[in-house]
PDB file of N, CA and C in Angstrom:
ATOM      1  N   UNK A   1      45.799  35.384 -26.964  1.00  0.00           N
ATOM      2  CA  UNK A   1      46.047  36.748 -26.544  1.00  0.00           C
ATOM      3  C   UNK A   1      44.722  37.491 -26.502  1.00  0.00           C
ATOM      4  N   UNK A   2      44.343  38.404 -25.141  1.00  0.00           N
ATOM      5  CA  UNK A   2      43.287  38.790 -25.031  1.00  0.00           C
ATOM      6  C   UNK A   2      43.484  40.405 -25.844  1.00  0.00           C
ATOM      7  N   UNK A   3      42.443  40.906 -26.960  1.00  0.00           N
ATOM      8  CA  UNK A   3      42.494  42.403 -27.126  1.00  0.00           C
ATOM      9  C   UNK A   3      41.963  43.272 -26.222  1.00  0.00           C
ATOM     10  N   UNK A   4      42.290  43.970 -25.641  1.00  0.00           N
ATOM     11  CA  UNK A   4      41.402  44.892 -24.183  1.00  0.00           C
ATOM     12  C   UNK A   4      41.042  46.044 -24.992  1.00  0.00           C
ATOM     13  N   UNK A   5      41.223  46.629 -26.478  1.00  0.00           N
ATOM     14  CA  UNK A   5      41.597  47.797 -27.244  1.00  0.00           C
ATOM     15  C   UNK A   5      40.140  48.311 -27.165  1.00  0.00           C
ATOM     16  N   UNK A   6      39.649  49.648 -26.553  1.00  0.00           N
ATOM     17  CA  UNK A   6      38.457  50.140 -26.668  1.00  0.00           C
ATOM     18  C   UNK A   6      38.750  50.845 -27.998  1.00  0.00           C
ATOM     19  N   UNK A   7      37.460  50.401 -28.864  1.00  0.00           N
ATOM     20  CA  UNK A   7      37.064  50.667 -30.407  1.00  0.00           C
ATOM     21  C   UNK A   7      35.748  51.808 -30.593  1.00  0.00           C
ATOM     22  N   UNK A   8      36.449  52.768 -30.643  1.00  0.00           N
ATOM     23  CA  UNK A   8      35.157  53.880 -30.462  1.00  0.00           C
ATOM     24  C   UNK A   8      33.852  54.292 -31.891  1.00  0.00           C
ATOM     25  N   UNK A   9      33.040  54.549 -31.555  1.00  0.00           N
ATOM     26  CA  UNK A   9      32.228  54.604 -32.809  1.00  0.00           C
ATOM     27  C   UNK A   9      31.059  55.311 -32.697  1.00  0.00           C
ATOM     28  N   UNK A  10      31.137  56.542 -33.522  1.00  0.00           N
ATOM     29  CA  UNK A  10      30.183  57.403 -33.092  1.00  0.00           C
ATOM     30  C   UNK A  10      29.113  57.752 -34.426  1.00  0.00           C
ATOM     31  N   UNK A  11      28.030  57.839 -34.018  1.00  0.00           N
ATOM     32  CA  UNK A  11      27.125  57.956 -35.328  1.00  0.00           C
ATOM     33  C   UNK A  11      26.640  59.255 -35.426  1.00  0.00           C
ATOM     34  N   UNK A  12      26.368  59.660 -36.431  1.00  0.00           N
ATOM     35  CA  UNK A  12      26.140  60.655 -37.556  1.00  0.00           C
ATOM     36  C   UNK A  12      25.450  61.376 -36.761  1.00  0.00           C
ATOM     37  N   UNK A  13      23.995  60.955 -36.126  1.00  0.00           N
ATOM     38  CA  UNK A  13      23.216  62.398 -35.474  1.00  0.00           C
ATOM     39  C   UNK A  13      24.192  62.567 -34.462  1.00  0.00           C
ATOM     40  N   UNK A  14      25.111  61.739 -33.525  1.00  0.00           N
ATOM     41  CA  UNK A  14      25.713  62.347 -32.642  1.00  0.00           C
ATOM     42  C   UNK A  14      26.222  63.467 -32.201  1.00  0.00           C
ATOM     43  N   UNK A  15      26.919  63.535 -34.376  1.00  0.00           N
ATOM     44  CA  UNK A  15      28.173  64.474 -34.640  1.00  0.00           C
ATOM     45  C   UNK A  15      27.322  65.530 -34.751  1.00  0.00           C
ATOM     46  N   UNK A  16      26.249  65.632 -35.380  1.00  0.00           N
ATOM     47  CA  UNK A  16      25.213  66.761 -35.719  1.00  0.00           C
ATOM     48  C   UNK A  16      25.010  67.129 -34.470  1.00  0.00           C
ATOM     49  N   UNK A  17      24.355  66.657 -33.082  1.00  0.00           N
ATOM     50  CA  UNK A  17      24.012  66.976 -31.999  1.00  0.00           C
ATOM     51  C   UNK A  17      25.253  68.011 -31.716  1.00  0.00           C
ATOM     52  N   UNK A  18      26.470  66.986 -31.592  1.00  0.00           N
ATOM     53  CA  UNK A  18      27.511  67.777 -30.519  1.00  0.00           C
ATOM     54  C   UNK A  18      27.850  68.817 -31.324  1.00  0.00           C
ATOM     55  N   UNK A  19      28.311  68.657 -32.566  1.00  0.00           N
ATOM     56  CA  UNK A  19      28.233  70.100 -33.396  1.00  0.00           C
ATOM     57  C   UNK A  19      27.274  71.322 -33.546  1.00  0.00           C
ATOM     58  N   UNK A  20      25.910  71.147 -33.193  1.00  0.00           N
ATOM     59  CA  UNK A  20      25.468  71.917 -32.915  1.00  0.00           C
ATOM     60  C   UNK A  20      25.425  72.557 -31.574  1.00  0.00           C
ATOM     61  N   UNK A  21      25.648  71.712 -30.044  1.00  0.00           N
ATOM     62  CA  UNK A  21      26.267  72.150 -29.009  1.00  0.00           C
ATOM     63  C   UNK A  21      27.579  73.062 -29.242  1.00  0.00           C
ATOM     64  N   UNK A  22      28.158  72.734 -29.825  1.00  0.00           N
ATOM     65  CA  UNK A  22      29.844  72.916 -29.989  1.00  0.00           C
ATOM     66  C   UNK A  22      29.902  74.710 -30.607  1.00  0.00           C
ATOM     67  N   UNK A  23      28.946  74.701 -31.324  1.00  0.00           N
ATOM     68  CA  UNK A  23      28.984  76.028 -32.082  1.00  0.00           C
ATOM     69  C   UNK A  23      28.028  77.313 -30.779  1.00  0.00           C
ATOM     70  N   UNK A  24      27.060  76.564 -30.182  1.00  0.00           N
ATOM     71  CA  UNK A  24      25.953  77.239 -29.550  1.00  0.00           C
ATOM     72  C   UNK A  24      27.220  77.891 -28.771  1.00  0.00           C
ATOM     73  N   UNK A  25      27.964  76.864 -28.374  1.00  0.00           N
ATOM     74  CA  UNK A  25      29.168  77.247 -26.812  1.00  0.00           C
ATOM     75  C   UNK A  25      30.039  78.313 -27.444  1.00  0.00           C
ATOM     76  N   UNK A  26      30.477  77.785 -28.860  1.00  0.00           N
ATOM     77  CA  UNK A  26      31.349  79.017 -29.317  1.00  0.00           C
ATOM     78  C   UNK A  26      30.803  80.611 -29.427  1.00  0.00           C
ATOM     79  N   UNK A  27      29.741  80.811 -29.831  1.00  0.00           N
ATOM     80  CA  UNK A  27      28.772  81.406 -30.059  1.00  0.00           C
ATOM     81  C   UNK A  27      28.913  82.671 -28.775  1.00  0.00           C
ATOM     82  N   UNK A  28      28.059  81.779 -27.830  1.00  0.00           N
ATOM     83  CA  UNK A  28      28.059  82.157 -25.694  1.00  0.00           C
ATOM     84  C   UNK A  28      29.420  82.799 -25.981  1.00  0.00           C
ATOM     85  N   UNK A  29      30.445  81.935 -25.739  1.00  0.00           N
ATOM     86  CA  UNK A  29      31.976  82.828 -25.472  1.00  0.00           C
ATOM     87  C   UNK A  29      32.127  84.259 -26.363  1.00  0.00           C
ATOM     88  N   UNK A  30      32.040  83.711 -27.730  1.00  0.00           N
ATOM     89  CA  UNK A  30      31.945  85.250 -28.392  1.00  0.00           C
ATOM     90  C   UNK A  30      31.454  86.285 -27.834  1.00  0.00           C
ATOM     91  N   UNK A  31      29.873  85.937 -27.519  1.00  0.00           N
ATOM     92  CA  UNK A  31      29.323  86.859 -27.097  1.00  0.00           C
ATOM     93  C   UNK A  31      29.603  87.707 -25.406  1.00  0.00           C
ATOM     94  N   UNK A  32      30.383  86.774 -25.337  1.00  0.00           N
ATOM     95  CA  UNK A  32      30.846  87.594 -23.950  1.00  0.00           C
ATOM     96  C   UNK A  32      32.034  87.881 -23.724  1.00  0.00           C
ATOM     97  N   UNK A  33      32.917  87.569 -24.799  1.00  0.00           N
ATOM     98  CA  UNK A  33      34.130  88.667 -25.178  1.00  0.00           C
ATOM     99  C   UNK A  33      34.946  87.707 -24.829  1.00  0.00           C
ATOM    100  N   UNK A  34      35.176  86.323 -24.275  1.00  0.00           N
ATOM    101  CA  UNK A  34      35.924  85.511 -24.593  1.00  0.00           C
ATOM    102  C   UNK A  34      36.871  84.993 -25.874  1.00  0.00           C
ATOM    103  N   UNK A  35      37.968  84.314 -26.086  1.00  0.00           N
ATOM    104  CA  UNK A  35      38.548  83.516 -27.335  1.00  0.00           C
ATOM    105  C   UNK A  35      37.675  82.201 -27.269  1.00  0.00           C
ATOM    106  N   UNK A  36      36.888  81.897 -27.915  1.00  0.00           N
ATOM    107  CA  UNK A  36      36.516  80.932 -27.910  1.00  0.00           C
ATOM    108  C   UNK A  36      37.237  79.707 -27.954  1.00  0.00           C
ATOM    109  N   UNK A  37      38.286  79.453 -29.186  1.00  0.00           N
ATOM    110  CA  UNK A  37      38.928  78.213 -29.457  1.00  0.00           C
ATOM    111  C   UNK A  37      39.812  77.941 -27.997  1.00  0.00           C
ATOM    112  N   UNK A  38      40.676  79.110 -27.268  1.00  0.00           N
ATOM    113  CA  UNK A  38      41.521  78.738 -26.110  1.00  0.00           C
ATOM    114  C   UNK A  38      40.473  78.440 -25.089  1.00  0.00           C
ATOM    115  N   UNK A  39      39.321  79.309 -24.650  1.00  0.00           N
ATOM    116  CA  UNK A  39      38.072  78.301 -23.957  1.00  0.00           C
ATOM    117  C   UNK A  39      37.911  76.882 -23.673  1.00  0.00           C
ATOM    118  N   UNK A  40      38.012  76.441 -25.122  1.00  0.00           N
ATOM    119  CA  UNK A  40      37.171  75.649 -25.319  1.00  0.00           C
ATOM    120  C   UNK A  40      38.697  74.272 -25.428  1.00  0.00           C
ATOM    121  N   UNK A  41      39.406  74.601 -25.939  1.00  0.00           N
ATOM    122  CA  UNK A  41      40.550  73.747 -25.955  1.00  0.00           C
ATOM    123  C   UNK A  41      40.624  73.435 -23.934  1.00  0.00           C
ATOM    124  N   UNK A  42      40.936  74.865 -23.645  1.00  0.00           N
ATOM    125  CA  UNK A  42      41.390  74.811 -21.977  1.00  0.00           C
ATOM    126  C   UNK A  42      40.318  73.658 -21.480  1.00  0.00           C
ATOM    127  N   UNK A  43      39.305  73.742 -21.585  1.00  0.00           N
ATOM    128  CA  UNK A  43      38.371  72.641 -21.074  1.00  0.00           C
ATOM    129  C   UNK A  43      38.526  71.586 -21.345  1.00  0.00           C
ATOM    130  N   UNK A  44      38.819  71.273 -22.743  1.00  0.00           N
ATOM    131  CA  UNK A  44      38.923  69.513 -23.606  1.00  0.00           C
ATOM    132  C   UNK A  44      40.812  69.167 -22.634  1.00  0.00           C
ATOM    133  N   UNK A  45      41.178  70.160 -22.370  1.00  0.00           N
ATOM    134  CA  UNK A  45      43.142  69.782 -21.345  1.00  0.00           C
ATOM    135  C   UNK A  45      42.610  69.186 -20.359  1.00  0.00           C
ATOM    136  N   UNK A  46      41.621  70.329 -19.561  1.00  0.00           N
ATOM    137  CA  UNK A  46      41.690  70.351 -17.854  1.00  0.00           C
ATOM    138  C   UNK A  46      40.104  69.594 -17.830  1.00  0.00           C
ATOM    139  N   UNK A  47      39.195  69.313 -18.322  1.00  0.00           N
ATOM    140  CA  UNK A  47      38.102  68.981 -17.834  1.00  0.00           C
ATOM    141  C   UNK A  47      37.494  69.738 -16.847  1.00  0.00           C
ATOM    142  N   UNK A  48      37.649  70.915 -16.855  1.00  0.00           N
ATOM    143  CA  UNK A  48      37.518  71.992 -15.845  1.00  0.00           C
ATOM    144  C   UNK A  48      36.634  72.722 -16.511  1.00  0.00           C
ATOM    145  N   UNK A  49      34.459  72.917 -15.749  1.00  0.00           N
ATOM    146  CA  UNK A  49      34.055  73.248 -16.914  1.00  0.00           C
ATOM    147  C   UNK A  49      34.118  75.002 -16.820  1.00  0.00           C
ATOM    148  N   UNK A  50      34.729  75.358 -15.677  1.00  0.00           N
ATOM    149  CA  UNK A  50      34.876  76.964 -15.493  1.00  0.00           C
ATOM    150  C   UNK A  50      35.113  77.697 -16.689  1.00  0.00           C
ATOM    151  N   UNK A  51      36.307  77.237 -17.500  1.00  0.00           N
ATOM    152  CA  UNK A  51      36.485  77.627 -18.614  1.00  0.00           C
ATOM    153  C   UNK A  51      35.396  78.012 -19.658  1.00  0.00           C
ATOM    154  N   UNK A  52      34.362  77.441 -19.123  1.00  0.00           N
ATOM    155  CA  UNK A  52      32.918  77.706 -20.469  1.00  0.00           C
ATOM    156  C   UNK A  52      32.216  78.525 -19.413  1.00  0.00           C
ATOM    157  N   UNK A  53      31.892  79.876 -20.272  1.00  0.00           N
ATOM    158  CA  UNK A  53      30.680  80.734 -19.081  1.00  0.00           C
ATOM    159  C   UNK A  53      29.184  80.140 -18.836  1.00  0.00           C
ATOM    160  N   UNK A  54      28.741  80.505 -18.305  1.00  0.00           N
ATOM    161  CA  UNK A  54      27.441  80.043 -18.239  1.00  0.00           C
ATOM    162  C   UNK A  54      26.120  80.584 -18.990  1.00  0.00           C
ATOM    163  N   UNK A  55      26.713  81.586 -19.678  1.00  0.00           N
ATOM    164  CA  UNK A  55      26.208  82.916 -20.502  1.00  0.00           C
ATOM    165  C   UNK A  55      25.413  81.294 -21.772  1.00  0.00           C
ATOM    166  N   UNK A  56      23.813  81.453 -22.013  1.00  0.00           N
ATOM    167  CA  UNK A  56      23.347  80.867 -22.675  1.00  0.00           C
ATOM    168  C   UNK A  56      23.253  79.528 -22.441  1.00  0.00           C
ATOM    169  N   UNK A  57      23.500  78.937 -21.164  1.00  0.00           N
ATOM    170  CA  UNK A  57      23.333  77.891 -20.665  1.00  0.00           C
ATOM    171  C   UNK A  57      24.876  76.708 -21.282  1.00  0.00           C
ATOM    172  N   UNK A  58      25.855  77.450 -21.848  1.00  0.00           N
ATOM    173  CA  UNK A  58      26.746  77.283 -22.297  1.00  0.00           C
ATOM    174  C   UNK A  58      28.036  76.006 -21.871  1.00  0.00           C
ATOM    175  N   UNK A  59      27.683  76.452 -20.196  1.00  0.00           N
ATOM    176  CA  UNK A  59      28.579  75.068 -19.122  1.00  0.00           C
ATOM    177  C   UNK A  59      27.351  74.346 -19.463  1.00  0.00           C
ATOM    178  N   UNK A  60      26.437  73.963 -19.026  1.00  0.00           N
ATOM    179  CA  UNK A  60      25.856  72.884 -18.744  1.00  0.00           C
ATOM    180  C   UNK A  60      26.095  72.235 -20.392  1.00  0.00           C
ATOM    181  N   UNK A  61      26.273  72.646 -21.777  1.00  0.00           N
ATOM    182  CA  UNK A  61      26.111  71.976 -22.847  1.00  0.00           C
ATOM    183  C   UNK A  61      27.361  71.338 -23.081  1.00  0.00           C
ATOM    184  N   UNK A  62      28.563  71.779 -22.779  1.00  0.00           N
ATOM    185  CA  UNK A  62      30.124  71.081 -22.590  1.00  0.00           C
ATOM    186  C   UNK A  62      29.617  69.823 -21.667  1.00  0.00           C
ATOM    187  N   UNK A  63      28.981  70.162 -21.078  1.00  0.00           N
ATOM    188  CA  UNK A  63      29.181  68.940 -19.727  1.00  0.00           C
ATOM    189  C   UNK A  63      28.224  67.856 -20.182  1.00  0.00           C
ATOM    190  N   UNK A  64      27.297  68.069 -21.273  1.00  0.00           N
ATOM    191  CA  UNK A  64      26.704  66.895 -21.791  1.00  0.00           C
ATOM    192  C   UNK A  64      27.356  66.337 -23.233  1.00  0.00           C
ATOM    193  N   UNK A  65      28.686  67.116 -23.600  1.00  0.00           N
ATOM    194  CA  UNK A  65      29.516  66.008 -24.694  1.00  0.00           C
ATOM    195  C   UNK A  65      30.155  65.669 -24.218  1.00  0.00           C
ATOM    196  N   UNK A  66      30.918  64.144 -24.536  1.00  0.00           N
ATOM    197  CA  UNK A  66      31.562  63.117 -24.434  1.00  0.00           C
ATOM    198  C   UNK A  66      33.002  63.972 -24.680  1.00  0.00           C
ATOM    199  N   UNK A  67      33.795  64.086 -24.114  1.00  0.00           N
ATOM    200  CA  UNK A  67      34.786  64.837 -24.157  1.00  0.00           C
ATOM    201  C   UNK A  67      35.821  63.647 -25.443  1.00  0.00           C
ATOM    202  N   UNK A  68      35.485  62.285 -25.204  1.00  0.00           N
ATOM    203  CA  UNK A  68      36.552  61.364 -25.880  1.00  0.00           C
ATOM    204  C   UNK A  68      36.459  61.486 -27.513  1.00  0.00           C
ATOM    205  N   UNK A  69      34.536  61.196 -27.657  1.00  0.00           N
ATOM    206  CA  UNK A  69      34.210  61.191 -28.854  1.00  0.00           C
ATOM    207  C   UNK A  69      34.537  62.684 -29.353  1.00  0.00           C
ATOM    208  N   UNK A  70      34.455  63.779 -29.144  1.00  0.00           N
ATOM    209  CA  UNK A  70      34.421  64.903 -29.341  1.00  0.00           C
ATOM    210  C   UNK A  70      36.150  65.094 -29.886  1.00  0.00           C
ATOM    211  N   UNK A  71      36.888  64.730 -28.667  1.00  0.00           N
ATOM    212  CA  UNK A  71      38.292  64.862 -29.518  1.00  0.00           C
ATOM    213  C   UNK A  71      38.600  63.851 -30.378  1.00  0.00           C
ATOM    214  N   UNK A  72      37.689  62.614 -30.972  1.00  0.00           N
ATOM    215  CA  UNK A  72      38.244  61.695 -31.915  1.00  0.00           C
ATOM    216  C   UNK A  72      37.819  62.750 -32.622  1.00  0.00           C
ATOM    217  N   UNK A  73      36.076  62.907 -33.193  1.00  0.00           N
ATOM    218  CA  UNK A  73      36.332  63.251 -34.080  1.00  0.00           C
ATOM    219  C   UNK A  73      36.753  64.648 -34.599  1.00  0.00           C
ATOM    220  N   UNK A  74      37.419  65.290 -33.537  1.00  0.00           N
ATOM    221  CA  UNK A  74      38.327  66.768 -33.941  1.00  0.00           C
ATOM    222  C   UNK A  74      39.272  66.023 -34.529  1.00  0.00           C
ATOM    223  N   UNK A  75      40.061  64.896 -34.555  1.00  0.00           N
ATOM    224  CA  UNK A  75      41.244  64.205 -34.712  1.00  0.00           C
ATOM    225  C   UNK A  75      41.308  63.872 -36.677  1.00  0.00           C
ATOM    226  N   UNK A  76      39.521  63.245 -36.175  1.00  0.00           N
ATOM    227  CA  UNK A  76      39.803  62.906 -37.873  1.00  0.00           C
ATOM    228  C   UNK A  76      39.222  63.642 -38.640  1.00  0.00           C
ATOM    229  N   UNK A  77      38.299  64.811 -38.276  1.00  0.00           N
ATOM    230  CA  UNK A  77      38.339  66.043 -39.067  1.00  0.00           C
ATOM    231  C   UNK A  77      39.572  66.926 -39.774  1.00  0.00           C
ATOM    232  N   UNK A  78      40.708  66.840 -38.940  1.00  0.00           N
ATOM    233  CA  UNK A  78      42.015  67.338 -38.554  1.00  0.00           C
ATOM    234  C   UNK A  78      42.880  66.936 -40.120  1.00  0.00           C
ATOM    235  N   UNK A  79      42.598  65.504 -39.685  1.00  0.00           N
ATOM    236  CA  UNK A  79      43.424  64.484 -40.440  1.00  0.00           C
ATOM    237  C   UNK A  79      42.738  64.339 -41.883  1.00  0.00           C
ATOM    238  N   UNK A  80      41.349  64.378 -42.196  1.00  0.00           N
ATOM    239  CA  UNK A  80      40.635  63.592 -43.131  1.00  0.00           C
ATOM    240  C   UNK A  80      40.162  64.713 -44.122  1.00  0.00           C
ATOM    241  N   UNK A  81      39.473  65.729 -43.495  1.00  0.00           N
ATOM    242  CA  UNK A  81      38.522  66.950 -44.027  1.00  0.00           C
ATOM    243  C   UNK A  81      39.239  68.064 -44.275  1.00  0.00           C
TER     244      UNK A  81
END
């Protein structure tokens, strides 16, 4: 029996990187009178990066995280932390 199961695995500066993206973006939305968390959720649904303003270079930093790794580890933050 063949396993096809993609096994994801993300390392430590990653999480530091995208977490520090992750906050910069929350940050941008605040500052421009947005909800950040529905923002930022609406984008991780639709992959649609409209949802993030551009205020602080803010789209272009969504569009360089991994949308997969990003919701694992929201998943096992969720679950674990």
């Amino acid at each position: 029996m063949d396993d096809n199961t993609i096994k994801f695995k993300i390392t430590d500066d990653s999480n530091d990187e995208m977490k520090q993206m992750l906050t910069s973006i929350y940050y941008s939305l605040s500052e421009k009178g947005y909800n950040p968390i529905n923002q930022i959720v609406g984008y991780l649904l639709s992959e649609d990066p409209t949802y993030i303003t551009n205020h602080n270079n803010a789209r272009s930093l969504i569009c360089k995280i991994d949308r997969d790794e990003l919701l694992q580890e929201l998943v096992r933050h969720y679950l674990f932390d």
